[in-house]
PDB file of N, CA and C in Angstrom:
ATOM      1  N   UNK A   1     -77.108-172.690  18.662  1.00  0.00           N
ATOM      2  CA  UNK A   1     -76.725-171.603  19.543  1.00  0.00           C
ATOM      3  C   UNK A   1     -77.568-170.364  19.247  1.00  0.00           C
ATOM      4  N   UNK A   2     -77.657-170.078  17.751  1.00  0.00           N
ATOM      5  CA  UNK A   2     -78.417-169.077  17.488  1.00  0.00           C
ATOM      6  C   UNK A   2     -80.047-168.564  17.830  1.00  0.00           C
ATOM      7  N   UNK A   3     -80.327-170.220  18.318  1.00  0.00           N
ATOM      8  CA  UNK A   3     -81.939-170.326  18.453  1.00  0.00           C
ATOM      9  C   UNK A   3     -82.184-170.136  19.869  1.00  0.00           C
ATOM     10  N   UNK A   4     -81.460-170.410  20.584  1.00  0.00           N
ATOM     11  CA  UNK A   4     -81.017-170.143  22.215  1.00  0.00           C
ATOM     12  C   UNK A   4     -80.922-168.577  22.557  1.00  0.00           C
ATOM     13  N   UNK A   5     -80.228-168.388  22.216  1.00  0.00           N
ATOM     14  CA  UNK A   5     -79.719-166.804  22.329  1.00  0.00           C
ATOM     15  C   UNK A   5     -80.921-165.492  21.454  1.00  0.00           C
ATOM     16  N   UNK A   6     -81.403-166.021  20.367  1.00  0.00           N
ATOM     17  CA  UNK A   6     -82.253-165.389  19.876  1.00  0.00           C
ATOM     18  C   UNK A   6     -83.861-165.268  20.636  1.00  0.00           C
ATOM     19  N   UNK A   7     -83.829-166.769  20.844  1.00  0.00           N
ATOM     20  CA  UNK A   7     -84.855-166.513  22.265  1.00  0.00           C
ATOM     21  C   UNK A   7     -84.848-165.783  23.151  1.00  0.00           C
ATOM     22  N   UNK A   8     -83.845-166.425  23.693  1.00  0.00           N
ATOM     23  CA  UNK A   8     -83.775-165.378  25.067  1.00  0.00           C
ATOM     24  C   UNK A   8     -83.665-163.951  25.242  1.00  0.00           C
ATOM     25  N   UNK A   9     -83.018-163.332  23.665  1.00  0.00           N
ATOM     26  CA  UNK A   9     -83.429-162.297  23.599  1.00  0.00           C
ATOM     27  C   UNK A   9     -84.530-161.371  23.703  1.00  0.00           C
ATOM     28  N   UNK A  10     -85.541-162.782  22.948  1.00  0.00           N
ATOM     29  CA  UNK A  10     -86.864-161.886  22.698  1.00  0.00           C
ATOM     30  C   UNK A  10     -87.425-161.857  24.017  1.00  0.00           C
ATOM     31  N   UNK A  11     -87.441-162.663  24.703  1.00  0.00           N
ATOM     32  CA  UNK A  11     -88.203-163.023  26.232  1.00  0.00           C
ATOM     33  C   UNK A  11     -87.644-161.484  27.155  1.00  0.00           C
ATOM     34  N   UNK A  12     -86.203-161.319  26.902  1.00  0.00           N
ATOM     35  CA  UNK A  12     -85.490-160.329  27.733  1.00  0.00           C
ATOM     36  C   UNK A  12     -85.763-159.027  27.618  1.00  0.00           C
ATOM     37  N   UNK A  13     -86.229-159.048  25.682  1.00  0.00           N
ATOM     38  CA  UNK A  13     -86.454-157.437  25.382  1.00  0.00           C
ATOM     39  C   UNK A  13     -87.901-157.014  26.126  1.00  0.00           C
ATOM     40  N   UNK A  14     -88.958-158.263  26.243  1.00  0.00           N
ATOM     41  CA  UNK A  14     -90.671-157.759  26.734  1.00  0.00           C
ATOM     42  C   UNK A  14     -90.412-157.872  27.788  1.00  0.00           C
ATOM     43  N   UNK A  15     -88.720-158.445  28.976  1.00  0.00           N
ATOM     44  CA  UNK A  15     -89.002-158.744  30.099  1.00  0.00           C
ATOM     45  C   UNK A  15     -88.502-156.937  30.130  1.00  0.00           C
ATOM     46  N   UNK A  16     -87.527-156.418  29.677  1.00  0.00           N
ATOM     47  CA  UNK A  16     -87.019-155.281  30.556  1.00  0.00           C
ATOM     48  C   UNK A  16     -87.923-154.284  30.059  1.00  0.00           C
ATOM     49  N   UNK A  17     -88.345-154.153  28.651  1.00  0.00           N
ATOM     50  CA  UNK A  17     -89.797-153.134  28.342  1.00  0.00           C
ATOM     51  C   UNK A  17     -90.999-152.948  29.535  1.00  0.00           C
ATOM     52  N   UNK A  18     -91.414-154.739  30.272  1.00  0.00           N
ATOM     53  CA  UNK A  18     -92.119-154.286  31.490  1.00  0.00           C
ATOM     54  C   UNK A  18     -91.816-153.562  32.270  1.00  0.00           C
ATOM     55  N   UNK A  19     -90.134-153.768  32.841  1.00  0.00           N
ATOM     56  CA  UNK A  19     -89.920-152.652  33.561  1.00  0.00           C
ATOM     57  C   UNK A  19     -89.805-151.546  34.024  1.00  0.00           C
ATOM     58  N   UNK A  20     -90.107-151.402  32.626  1.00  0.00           N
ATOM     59  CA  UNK A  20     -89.845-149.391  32.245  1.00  0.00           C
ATOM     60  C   UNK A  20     -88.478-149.086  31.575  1.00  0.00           C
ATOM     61  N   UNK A  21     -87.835-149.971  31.321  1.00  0.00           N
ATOM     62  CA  UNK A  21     -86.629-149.421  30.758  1.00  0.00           C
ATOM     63  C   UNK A  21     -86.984-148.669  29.188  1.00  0.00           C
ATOM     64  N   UNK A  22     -86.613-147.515  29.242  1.00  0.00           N
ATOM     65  CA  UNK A  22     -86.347-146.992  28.132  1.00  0.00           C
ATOM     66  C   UNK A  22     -85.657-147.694  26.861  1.00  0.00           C
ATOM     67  N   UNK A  23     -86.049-147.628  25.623  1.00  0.00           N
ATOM     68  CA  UNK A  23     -85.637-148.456  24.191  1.00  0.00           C
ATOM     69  C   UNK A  23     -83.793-148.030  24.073  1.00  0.00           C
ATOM     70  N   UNK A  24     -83.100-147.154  24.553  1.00  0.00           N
ATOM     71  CA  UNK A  24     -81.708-147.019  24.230  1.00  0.00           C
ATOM     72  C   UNK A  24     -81.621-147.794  25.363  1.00  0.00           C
ATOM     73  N   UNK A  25     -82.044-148.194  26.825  1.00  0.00           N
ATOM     74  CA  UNK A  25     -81.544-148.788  27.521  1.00  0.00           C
ATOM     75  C   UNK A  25     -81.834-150.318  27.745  1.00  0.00           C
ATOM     76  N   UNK A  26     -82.616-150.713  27.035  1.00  0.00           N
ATOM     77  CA  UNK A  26     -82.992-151.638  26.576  1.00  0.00           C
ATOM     78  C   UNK A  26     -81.992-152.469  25.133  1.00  0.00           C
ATOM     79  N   UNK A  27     -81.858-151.291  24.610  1.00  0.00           N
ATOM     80  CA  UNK A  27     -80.786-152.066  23.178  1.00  0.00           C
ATOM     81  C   UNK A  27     -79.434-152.242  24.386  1.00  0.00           C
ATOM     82  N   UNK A  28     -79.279-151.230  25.147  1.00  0.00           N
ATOM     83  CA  UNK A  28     -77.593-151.415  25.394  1.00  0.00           C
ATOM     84  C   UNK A  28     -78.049-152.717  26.500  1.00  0.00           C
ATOM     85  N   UNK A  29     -78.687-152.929  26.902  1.00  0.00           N
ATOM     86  CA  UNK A  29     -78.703-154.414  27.985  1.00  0.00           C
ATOM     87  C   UNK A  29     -78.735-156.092  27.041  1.00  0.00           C
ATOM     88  N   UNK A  30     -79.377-155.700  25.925  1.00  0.00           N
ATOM     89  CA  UNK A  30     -79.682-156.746  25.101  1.00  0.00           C
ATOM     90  C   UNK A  30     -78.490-157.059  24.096  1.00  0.00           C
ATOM     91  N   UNK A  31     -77.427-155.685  23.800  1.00  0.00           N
ATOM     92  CA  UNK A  31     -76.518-156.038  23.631  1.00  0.00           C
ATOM     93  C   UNK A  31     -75.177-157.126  24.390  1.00  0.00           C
ATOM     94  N   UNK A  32     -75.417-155.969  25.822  1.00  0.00           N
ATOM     95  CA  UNK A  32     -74.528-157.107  26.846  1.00  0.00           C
ATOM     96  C   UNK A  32     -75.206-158.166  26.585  1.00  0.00           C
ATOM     97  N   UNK A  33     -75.854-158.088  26.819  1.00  0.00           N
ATOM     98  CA  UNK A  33     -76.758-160.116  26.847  1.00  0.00           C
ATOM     99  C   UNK A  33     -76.445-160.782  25.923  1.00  0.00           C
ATOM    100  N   UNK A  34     -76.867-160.679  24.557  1.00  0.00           N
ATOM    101  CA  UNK A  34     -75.881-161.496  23.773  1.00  0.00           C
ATOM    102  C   UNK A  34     -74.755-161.789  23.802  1.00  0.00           C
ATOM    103  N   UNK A  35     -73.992-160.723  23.953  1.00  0.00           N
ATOM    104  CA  UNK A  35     -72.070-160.627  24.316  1.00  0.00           C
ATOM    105  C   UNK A  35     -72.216-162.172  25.464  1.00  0.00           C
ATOM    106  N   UNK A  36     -72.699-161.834  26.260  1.00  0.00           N
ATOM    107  CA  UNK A  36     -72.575-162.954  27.760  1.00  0.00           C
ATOM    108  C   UNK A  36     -73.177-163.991  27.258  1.00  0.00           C
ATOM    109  N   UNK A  37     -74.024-164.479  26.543  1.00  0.00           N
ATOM    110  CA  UNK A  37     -74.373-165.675  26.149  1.00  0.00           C
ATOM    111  C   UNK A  37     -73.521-166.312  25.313  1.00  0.00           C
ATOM    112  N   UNK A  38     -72.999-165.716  24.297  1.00  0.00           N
ATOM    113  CA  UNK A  38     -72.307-166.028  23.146  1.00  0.00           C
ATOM    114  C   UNK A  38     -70.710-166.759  23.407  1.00  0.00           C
ATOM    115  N   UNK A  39     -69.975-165.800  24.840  1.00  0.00           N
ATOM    116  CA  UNK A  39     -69.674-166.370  25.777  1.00  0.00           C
ATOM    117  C   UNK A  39     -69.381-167.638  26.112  1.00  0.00           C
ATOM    118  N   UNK A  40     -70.372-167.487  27.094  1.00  0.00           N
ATOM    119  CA  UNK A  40     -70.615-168.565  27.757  1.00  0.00           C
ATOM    120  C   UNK A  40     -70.734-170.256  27.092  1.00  0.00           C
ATOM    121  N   UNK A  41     -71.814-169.916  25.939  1.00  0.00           N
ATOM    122  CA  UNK A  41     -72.258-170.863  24.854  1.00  0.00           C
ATOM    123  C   UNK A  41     -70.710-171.169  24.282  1.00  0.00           C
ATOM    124  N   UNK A  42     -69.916-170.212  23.685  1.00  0.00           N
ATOM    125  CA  UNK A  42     -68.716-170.563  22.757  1.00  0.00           C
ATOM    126  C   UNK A  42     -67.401-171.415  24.074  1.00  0.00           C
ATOM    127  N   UNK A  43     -67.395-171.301  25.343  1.00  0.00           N
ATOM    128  CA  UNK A  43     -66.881-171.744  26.322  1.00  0.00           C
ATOM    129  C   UNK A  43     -67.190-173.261  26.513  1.00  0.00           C
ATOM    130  N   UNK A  44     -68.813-173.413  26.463  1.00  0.00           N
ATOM    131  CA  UNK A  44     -69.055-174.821  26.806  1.00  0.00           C
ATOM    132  C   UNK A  44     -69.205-175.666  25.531  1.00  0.00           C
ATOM    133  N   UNK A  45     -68.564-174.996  24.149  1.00  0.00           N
ATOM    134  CA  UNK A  45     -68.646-175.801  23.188  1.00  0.00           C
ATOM    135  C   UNK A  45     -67.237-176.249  22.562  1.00  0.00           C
ATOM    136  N   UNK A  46     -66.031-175.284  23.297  1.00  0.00           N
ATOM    137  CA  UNK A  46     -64.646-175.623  23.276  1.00  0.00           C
ATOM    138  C   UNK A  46     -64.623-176.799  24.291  1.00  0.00           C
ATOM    139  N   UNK A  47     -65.162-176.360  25.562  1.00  0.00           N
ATOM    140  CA  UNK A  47     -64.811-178.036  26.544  1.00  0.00           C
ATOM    141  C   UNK A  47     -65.180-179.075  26.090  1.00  0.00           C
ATOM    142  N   UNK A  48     -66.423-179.242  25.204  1.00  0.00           N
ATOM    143  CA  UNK A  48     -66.997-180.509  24.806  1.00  0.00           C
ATOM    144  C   UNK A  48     -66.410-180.829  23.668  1.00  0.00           C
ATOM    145  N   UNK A  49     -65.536-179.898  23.112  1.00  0.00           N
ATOM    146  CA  UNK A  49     -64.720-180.524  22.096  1.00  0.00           C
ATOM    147  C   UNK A  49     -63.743-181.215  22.390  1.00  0.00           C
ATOM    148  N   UNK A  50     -62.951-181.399  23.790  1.00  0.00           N
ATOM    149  CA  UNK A  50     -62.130-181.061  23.959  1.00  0.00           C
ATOM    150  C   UNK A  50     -62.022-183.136  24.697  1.00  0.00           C
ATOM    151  N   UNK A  51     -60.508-184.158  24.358  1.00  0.00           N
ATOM    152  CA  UNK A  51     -60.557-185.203  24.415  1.00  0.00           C
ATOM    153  C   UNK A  51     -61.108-185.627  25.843  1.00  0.00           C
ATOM    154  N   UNK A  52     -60.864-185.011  26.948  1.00  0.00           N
ATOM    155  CA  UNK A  52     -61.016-185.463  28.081  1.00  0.00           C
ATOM    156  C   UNK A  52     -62.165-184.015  28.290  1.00  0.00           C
ATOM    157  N   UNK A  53     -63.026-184.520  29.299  1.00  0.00           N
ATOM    158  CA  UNK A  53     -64.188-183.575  30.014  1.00  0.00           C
ATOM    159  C   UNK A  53     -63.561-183.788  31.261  1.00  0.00           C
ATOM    160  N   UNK A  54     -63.525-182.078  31.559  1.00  0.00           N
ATOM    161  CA  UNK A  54     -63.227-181.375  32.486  1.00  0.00           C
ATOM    162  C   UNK A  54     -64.897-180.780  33.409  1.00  0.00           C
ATOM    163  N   UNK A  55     -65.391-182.000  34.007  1.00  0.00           N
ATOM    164  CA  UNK A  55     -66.615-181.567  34.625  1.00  0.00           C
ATOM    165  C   UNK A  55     -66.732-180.497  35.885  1.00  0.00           C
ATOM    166  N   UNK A  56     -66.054-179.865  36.062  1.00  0.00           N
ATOM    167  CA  UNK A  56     -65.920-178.856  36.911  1.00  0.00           C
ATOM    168  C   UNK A  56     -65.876-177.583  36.132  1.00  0.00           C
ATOM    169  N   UNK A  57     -65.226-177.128  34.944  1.00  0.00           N
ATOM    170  CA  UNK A  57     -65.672-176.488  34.452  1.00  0.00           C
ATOM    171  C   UNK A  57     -66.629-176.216  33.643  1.00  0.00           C
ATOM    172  N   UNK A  58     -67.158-177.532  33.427  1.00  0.00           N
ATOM    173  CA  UNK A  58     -68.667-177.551  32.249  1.00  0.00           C
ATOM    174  C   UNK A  58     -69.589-177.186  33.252  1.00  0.00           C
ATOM    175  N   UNK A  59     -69.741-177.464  34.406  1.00  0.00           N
ATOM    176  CA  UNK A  59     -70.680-177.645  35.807  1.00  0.00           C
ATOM    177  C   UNK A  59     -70.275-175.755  36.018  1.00  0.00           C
ATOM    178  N   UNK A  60     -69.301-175.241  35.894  1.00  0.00           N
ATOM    179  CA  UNK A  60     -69.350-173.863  35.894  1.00  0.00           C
ATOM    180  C   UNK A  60     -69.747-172.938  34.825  1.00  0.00           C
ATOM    181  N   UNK A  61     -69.746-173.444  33.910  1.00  0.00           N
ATOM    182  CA  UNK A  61     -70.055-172.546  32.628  1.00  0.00           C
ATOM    183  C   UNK A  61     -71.418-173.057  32.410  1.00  0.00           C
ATOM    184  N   UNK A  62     -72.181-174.549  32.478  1.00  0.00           N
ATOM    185  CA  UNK A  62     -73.384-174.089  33.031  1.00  0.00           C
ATOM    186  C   UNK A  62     -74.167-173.399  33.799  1.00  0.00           C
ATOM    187  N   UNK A  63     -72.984-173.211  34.669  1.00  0.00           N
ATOM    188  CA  UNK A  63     -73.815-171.911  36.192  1.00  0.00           C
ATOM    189  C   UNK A  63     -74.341-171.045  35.834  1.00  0.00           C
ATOM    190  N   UNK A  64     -72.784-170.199  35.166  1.00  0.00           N
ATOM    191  CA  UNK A  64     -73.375-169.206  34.283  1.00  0.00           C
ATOM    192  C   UNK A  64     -74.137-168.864  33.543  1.00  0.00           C
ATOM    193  N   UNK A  65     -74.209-170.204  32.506  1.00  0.00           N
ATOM    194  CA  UNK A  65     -75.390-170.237  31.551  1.00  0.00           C
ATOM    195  C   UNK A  65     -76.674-169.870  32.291  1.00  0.00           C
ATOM    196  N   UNK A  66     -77.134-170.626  33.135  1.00  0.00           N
ATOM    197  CA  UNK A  66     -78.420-171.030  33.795  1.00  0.00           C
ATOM    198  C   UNK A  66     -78.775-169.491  34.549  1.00  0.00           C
ATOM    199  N   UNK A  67     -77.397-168.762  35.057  1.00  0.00           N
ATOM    200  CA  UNK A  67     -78.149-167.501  35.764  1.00  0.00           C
ATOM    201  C   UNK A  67     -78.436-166.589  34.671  1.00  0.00           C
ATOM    202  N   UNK A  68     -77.445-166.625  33.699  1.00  0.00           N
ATOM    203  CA  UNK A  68     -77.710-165.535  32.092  1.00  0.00           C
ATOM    204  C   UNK A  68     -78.977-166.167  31.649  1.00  0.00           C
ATOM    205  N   UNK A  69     -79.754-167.315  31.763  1.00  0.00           N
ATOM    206  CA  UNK A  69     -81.226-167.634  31.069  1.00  0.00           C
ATOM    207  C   UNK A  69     -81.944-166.820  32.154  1.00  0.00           C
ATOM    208  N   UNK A  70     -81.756-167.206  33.372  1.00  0.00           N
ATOM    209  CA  UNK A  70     -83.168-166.864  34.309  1.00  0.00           C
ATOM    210  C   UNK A  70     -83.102-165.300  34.581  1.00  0.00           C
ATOM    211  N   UNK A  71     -81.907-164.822  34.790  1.00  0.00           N
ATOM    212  CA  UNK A  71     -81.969-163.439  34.861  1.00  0.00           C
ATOM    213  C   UNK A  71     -82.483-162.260  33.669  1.00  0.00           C
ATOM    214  N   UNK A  72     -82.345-163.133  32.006  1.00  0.00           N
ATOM    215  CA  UNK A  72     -82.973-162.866  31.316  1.00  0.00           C
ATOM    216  C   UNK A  72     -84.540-163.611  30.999  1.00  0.00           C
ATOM    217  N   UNK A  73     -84.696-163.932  31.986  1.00  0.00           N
ATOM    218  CA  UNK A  73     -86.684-164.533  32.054  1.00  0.00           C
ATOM    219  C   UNK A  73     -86.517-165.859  31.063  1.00  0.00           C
ATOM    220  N   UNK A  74     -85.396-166.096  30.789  1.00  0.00           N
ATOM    221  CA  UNK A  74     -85.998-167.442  30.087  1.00  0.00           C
ATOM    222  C   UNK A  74     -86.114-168.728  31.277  1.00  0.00           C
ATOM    223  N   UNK A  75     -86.860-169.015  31.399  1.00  0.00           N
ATOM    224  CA  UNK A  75     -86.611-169.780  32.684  1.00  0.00           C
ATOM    225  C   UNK A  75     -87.032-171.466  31.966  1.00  0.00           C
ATOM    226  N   UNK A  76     -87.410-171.812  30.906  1.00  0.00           N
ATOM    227  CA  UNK A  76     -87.966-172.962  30.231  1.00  0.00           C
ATOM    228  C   UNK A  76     -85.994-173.004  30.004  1.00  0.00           C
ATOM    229  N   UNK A  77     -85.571-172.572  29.708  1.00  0.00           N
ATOM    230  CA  UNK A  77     -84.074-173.193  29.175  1.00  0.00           C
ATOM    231  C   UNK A  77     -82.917-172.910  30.822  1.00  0.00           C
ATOM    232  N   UNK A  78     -83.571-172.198  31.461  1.00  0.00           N
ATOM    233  CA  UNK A  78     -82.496-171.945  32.689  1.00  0.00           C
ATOM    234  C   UNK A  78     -83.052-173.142  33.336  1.00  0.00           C
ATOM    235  N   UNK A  79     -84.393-173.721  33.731  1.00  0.00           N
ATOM    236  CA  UNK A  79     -84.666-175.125  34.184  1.00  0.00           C
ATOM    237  C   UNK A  79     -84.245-176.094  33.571  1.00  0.00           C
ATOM    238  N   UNK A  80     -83.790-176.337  32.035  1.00  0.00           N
ATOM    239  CA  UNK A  80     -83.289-177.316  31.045  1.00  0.00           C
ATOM    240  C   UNK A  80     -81.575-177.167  31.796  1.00  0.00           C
ATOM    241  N   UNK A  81     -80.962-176.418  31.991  1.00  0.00           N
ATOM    242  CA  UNK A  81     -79.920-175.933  32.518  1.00  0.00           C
ATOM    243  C   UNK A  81     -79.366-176.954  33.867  1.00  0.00           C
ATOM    244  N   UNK A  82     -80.715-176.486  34.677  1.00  0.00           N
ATOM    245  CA  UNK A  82     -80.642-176.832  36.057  1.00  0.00           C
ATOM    246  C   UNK A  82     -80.358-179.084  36.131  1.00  0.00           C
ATOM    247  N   UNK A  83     -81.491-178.905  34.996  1.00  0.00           N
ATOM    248  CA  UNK A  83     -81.902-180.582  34.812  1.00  0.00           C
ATOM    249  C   UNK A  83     -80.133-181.257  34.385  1.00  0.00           C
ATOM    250  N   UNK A  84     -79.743-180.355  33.090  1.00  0.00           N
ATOM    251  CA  UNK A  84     -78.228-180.728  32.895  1.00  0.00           C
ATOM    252  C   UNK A  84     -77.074-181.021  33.967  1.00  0.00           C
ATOM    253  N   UNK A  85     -77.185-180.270  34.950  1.00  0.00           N
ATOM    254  CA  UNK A  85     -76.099-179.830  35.963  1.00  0.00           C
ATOM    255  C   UNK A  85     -76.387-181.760  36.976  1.00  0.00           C
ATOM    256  N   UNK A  86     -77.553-181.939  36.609  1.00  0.00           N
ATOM    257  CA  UNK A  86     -78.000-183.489  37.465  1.00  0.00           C
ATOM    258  C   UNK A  86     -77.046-184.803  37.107  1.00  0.00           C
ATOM    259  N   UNK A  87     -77.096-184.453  35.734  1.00  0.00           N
ATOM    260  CA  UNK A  87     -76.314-185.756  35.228  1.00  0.00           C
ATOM    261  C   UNK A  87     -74.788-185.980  35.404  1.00  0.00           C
ATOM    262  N   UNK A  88     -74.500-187.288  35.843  1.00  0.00           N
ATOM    263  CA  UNK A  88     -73.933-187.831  36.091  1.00  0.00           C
ATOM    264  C   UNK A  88     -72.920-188.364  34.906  1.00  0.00           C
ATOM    265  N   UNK A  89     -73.633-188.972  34.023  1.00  0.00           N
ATOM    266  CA  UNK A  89     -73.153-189.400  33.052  1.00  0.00           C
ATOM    267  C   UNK A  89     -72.312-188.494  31.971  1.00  0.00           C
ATOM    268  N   UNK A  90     -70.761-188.771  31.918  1.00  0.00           N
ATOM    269  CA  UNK A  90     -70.311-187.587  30.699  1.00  0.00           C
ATOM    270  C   UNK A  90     -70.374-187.893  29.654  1.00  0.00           C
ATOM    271  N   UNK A  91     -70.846-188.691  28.865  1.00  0.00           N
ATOM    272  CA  UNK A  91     -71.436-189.238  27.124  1.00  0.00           C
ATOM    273  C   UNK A  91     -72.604-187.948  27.107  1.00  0.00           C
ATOM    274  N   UNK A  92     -73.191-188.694  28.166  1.00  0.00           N
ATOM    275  CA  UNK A  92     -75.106-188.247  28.517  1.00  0.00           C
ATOM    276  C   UNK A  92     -74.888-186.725  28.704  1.00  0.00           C
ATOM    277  N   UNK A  93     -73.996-186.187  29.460  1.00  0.00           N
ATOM    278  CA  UNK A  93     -74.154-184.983  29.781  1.00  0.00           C
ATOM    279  C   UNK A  93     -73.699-184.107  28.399  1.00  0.00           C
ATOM    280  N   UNK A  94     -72.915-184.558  28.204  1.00  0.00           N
ATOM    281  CA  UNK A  94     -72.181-183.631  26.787  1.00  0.00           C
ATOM    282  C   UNK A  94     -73.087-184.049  25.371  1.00  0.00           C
ATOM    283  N   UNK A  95     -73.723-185.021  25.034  1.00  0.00           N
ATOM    284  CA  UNK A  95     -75.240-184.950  24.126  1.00  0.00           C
ATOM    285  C   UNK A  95     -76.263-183.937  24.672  1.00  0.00           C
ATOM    286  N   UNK A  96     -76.362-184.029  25.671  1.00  0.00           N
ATOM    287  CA  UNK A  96     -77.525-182.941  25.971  1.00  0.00           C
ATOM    288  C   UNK A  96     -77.188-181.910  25.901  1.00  0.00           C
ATOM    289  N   UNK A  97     -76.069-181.318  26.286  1.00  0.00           N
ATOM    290  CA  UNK A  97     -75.890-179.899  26.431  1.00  0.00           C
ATOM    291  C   UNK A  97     -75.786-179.329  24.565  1.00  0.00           C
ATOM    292  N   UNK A  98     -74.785-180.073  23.594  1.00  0.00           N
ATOM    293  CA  UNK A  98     -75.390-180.246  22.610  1.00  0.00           C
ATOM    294  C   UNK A  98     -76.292-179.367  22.039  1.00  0.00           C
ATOM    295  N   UNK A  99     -77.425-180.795  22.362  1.00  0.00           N
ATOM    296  CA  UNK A  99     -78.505-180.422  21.908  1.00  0.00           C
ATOM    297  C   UNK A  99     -78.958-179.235  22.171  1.00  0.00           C
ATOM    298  N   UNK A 100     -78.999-178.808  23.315  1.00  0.00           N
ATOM    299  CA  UNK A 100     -79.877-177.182  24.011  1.00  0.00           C
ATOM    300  C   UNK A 100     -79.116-176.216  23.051  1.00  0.00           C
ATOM    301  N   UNK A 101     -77.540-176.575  23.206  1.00  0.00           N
ATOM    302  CA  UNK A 101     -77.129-175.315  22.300  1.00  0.00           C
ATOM    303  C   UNK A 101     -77.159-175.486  20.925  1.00  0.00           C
ATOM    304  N   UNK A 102     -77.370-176.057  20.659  1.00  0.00           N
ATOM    305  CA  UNK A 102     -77.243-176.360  19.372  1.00  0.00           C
ATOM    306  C   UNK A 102     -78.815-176.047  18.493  1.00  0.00           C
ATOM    307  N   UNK A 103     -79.738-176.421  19.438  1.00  0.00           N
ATOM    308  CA  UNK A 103     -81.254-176.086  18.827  1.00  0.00           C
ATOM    309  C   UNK A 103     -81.356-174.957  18.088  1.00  0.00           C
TER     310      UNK A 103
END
């Protein structure tokens, strides 16, 4: 989770520095951002704990996930995201997701 989120941080801090955001407004966005990942991430790691998969809400808390990557420019893990949301399989789907967060 930590390697996920620490990324995307860094990608988010050179994405909003392009923009012009000022460094206090920049810490307070990168703060929310973690808050919302941490989230999201700690959400889809209670469902997969959880005896029965509830694929309607994993399929939603990926949503989220996937717009919190791309809106923070990570788009290599918001496309890993997109690829997740495909599978069919719930063994298959809940190893992969896993893995991404877990890297």
């Amino acid at each position: 989770m930590e390697k996920l989120i620490d990324e995307t941080l860094q990608i988010a801090k050179t994405r909003f520095v392009s923009f012009g955001f000022e460094e206090s407004q920049t810490e307070a966005l990168l703060i929310s951002a973690k808050r919302d990942l941490s989230k999201v991430i700690v959400q889809l790691e209670d469902l997969l704990k959880k005896d029965s998969c509830d694929i309607e809400q994993i399929n939603k808390s990926l949503h989220a996930l996937k717009g919190l990557l791309y809106n923070m420019g990570n788009m290599e893990a918001g496309d890993q995201i997109v690829e997740l949301s495909k599978c069919m399989d719930e063994e298959g789907l809940k190893s992969r997701i896993k893995k991404i967060i877990k890297s």
